[in-house]
N, C-alpha and C. Protein backbone atom coordinates (compact mmCIF):
# COMPACT_ATOMS: atom_id res chain seq x y z
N UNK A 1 -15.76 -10.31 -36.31
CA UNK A 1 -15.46 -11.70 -35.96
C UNK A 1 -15.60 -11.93 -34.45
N UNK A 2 -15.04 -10.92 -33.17
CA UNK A 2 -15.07 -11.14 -31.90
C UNK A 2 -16.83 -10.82 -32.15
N UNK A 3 -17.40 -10.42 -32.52
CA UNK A 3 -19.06 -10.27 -32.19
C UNK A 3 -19.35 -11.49 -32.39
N UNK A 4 -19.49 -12.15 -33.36
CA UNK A 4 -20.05 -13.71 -33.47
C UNK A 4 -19.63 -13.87 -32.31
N UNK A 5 -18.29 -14.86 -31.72
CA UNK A 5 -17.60 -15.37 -31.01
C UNK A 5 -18.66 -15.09 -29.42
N UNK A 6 -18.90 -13.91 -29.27
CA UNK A 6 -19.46 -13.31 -28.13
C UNK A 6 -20.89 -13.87 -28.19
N UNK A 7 -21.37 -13.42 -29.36
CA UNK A 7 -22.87 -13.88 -29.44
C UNK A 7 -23.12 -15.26 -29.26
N UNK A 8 -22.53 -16.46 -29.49
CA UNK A 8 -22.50 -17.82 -29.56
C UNK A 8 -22.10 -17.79 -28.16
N UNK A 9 -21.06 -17.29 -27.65
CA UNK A 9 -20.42 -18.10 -26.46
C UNK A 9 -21.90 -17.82 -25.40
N UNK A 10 -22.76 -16.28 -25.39
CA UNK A 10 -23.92 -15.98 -24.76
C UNK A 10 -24.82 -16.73 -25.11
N UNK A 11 -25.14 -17.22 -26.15
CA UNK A 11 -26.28 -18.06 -26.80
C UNK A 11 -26.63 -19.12 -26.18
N UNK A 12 -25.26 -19.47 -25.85
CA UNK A 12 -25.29 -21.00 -24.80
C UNK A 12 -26.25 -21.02 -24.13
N UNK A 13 -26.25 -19.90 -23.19
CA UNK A 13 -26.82 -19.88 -21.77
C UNK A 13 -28.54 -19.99 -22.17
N UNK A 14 -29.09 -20.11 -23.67
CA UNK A 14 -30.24 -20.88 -23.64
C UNK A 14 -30.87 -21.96 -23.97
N UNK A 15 -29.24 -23.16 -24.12
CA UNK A 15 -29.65 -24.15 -24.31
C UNK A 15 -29.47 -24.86 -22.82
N UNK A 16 -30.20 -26.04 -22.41
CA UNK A 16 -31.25 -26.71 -21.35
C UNK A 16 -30.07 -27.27 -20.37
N UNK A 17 -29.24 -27.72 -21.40
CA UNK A 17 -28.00 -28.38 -20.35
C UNK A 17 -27.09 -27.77 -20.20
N UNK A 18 -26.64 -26.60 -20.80
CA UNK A 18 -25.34 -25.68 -20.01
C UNK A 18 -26.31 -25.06 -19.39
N UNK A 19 -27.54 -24.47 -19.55
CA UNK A 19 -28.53 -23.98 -18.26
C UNK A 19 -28.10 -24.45 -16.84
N UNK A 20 -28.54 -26.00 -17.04
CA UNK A 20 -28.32 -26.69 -15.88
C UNK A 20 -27.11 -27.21 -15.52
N UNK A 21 -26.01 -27.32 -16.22
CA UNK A 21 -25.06 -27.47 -15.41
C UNK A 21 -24.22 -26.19 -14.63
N UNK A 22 -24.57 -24.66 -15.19
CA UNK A 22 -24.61 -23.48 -15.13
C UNK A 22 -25.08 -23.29 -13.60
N UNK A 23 -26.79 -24.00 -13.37
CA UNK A 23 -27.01 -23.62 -11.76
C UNK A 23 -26.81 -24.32 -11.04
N UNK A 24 -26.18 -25.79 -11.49
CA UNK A 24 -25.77 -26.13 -10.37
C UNK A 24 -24.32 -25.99 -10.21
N UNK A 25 -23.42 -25.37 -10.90
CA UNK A 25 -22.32 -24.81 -10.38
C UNK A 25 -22.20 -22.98 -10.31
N UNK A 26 -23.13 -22.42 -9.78
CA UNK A 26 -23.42 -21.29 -10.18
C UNK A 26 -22.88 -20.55 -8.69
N UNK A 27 -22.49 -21.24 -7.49
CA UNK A 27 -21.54 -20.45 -6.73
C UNK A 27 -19.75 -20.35 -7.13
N UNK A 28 -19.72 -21.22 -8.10
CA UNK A 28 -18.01 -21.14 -8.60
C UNK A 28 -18.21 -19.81 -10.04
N UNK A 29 -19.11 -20.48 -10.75
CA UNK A 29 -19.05 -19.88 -11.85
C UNK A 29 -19.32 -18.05 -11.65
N UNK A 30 -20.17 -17.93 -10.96
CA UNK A 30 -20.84 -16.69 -10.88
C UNK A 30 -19.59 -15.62 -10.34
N UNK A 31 -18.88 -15.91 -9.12
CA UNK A 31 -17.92 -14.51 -9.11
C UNK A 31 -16.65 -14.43 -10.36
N UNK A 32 -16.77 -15.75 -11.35
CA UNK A 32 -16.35 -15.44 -12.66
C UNK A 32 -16.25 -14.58 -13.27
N UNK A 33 -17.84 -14.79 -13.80
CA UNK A 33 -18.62 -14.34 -14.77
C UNK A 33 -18.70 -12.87 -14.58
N UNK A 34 -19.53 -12.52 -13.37
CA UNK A 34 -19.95 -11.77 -13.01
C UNK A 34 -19.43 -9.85 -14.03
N UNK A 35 -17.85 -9.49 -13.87
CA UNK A 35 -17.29 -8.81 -13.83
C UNK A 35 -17.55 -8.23 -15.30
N UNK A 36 -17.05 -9.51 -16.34
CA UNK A 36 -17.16 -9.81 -17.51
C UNK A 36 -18.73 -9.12 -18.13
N UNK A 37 -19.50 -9.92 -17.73
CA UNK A 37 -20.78 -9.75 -18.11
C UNK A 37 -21.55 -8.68 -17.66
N UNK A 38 -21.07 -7.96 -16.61
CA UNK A 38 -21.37 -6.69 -16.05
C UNK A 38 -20.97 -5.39 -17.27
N UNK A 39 -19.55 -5.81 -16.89
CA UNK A 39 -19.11 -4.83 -18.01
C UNK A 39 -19.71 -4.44 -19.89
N UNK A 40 -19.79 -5.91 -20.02
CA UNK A 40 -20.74 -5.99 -21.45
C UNK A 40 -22.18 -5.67 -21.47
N UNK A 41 -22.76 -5.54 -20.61
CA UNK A 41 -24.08 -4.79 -20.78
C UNK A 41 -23.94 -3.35 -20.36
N UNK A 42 -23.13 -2.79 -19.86
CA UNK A 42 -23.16 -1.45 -19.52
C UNK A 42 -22.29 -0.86 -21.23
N UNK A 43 -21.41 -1.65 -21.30
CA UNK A 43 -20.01 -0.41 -22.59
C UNK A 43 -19.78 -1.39 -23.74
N UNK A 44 -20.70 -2.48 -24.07
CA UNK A 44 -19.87 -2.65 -25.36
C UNK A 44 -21.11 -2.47 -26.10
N UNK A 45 -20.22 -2.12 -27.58
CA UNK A 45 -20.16 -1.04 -28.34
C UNK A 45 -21.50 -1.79 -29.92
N UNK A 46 -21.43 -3.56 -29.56
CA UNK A 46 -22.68 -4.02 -29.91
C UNK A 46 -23.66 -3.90 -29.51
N UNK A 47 -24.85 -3.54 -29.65
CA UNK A 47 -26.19 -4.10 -29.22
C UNK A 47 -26.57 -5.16 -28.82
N UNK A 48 -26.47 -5.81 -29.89
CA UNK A 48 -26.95 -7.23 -29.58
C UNK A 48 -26.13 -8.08 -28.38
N UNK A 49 -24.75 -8.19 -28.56
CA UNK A 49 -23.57 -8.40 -27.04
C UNK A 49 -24.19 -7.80 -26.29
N UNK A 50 -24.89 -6.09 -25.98
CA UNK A 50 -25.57 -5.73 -24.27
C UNK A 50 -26.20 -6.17 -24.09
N UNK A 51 -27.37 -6.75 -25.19
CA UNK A 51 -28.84 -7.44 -24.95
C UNK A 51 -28.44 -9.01 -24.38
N UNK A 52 -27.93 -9.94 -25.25
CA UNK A 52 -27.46 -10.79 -24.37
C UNK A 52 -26.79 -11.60 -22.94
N UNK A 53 -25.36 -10.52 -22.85
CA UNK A 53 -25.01 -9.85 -21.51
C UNK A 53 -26.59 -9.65 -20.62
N UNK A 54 -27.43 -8.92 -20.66
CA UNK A 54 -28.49 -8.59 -19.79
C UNK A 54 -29.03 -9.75 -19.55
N UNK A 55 -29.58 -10.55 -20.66
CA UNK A 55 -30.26 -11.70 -20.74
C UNK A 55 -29.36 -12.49 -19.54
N UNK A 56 -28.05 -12.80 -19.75
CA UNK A 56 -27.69 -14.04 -19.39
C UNK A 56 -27.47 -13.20 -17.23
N UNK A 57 -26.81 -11.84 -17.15
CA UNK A 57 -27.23 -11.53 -15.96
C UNK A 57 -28.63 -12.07 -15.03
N UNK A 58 -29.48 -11.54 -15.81
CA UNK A 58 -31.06 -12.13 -15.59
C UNK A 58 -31.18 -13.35 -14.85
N UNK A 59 -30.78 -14.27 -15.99
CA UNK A 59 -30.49 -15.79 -15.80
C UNK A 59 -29.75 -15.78 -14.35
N UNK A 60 -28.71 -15.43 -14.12
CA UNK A 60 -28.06 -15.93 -12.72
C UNK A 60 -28.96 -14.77 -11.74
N UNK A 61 -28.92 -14.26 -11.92
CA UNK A 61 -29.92 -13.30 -10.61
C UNK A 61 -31.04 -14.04 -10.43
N UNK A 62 -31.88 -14.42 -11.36
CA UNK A 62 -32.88 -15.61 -11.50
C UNK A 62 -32.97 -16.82 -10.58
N UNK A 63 -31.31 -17.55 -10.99
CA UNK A 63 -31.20 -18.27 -10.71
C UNK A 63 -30.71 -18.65 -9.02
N UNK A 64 -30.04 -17.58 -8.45
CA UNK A 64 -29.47 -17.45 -7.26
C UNK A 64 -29.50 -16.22 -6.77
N UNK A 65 -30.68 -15.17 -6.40
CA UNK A 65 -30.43 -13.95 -6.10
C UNK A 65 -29.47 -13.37 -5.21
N UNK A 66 -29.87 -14.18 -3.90
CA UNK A 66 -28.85 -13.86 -2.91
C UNK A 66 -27.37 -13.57 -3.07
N UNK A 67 -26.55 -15.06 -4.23
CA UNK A 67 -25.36 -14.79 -4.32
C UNK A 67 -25.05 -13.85 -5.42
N UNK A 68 -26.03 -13.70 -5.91
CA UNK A 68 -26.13 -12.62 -7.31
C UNK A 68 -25.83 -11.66 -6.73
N UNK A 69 -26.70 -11.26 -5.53
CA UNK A 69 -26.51 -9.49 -5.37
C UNK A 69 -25.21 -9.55 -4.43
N UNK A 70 -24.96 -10.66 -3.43
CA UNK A 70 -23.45 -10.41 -2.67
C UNK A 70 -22.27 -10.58 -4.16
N UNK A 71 -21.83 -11.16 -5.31
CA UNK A 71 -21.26 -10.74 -6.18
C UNK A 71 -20.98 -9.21 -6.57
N UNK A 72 -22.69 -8.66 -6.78
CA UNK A 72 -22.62 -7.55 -7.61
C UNK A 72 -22.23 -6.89 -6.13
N UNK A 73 -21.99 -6.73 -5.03
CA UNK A 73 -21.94 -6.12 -3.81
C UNK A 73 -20.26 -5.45 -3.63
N UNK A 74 -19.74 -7.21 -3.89
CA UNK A 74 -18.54 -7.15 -3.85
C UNK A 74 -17.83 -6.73 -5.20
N UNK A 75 -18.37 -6.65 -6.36
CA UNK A 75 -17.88 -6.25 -7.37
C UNK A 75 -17.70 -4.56 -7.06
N UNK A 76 -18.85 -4.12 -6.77
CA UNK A 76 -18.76 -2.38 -6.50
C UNK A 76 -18.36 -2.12 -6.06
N UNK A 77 -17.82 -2.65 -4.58
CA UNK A 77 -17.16 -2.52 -3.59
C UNK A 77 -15.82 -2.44 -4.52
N UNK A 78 -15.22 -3.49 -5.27
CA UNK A 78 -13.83 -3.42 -5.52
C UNK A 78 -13.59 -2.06 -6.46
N UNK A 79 -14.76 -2.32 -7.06
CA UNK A 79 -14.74 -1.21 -8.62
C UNK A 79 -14.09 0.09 -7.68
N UNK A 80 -15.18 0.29 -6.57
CA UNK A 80 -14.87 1.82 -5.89
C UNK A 80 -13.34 1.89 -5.76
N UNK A 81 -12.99 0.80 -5.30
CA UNK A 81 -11.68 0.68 -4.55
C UNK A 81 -10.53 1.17 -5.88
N UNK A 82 -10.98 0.78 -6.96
CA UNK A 82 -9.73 1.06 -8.05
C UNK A 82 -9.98 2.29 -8.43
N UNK A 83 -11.26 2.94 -8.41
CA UNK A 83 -11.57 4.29 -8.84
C UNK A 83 -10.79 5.41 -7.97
N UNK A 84 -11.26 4.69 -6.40
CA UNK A 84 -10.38 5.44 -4.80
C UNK A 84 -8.74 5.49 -5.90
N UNK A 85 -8.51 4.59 -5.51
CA UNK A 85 -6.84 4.70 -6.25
C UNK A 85 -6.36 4.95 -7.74
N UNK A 86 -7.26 4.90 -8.54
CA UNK A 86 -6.85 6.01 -9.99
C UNK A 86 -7.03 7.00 -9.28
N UNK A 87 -7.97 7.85 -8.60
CA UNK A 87 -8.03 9.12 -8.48
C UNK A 87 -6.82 9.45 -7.50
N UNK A 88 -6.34 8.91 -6.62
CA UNK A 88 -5.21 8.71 -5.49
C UNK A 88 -4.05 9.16 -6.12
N UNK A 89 -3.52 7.97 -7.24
CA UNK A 89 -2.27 8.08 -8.19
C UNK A 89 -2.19 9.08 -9.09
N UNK A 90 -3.63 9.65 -9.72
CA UNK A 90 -3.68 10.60 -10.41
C UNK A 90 -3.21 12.18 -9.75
N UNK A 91 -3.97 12.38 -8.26
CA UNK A 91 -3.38 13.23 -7.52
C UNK A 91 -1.83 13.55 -7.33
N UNK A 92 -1.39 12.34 -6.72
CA UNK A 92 -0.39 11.91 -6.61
C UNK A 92 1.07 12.39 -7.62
N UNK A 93 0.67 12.30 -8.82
CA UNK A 93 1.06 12.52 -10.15
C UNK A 93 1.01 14.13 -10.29
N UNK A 94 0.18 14.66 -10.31
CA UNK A 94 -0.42 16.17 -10.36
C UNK A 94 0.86 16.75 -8.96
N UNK A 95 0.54 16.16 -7.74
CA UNK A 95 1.40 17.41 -6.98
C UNK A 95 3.03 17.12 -7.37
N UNK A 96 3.03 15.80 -7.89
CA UNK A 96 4.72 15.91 -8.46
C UNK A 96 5.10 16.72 -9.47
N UNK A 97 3.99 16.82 -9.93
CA UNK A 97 4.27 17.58 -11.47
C UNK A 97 4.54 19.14 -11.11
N UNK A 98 3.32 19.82 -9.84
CA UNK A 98 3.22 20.64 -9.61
C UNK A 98 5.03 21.05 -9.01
N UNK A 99 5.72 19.83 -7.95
CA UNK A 99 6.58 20.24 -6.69
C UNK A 99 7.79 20.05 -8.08
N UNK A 100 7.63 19.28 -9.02
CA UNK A 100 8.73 19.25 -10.31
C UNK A 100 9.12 20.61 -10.76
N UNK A 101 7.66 21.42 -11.35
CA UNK A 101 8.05 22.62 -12.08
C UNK A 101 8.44 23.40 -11.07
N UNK A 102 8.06 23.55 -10.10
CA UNK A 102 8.15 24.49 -8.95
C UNK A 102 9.68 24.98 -9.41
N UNK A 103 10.48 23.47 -8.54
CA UNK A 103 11.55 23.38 -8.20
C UNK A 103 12.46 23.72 -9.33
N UNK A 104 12.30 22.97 -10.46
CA UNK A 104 12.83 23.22 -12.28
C UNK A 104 12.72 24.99 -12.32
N UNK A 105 11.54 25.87 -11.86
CA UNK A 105 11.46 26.87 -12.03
C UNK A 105 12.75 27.68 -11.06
N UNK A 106 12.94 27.12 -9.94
CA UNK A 106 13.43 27.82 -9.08
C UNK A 106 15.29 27.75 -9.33
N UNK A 107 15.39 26.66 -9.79
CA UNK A 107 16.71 26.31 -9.78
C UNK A 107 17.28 26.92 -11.34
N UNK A 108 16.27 27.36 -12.58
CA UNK A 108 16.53 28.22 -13.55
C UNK A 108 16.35 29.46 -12.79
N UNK A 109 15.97 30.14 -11.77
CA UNK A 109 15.99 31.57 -11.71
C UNK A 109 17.44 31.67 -10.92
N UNK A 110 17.77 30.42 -9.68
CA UNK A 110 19.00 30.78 -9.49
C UNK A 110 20.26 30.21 -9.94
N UNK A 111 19.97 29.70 -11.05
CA UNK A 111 21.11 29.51 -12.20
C UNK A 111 21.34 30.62 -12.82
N UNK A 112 20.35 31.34 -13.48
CA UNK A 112 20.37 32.76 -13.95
C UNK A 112 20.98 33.82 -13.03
N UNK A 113 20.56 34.07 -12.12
CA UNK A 113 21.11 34.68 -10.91
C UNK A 113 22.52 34.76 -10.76
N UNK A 114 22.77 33.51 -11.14
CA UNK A 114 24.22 32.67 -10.72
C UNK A 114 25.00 33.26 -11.77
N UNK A 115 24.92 33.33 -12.66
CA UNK A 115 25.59 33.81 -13.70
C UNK A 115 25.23 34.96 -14.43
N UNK A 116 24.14 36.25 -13.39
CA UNK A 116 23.86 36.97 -13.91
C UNK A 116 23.06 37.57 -15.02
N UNK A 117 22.29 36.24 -15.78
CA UNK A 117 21.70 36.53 -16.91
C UNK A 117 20.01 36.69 -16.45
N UNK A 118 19.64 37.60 -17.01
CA UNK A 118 17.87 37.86 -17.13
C UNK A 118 17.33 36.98 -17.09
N UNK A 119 16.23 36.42 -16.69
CA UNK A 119 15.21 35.43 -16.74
C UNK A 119 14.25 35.62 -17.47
């Protein structure tokens, strides 16, 4: 059901008058779109949704290159930026885990200690 929905809402973009009302609002619409429609031609899991997605990319690169490629510029730019910080938080996560057991380890050997029992 979301495949129709997708395929129609893309379909648009080849009829004459959302075309054109499309380029001439295509500096609002485009850092929209952009993210959305990026993402659907690279990972979803239809065919026909990537083929369209591509198509309708086309269309605005077509239509406005310049702001096309400062979009896709600033899109990568951000993408990096969340990748920088999953990998950041993920670290982040890892040496707690690491300074957690450490410490969990240390405070069972001198609890044991403490009361004399084997470890």
């Amino acid at each position: 059901m979301c495949c129709k929905v997708a395929e129609r809402v893309l379909s648009f973009w080849g009829n004459e008058y959302v075309a054109a009302l499309i380029s001439d609002n295509i500096a609002v619409i485009l850092p929209i779109l952009y993210p959305a429609l990026f993402d659907m031609s690279k990972s979803h899991w239809n065919q026909q949704i990537v083929q369209l997605a591509q198509h309708v990319l086309r269309y605005l690169h077509d239509t406005n290159r310049t702001l096309y490629e400062d979009v896709a510029a600033k899109y990568r730019h951000n993408l990096s930026k969340y990748v920088v910080s999953f990998a950041f938080l993920f670290l982040a996560y890892f040496i707690l885990h690491c300074v957690t057991s450490s410490v969990l380890c240390h405070l069972r050997v001198i609890c044991c200690l403490h009361h004399d029992v084997t470890v």
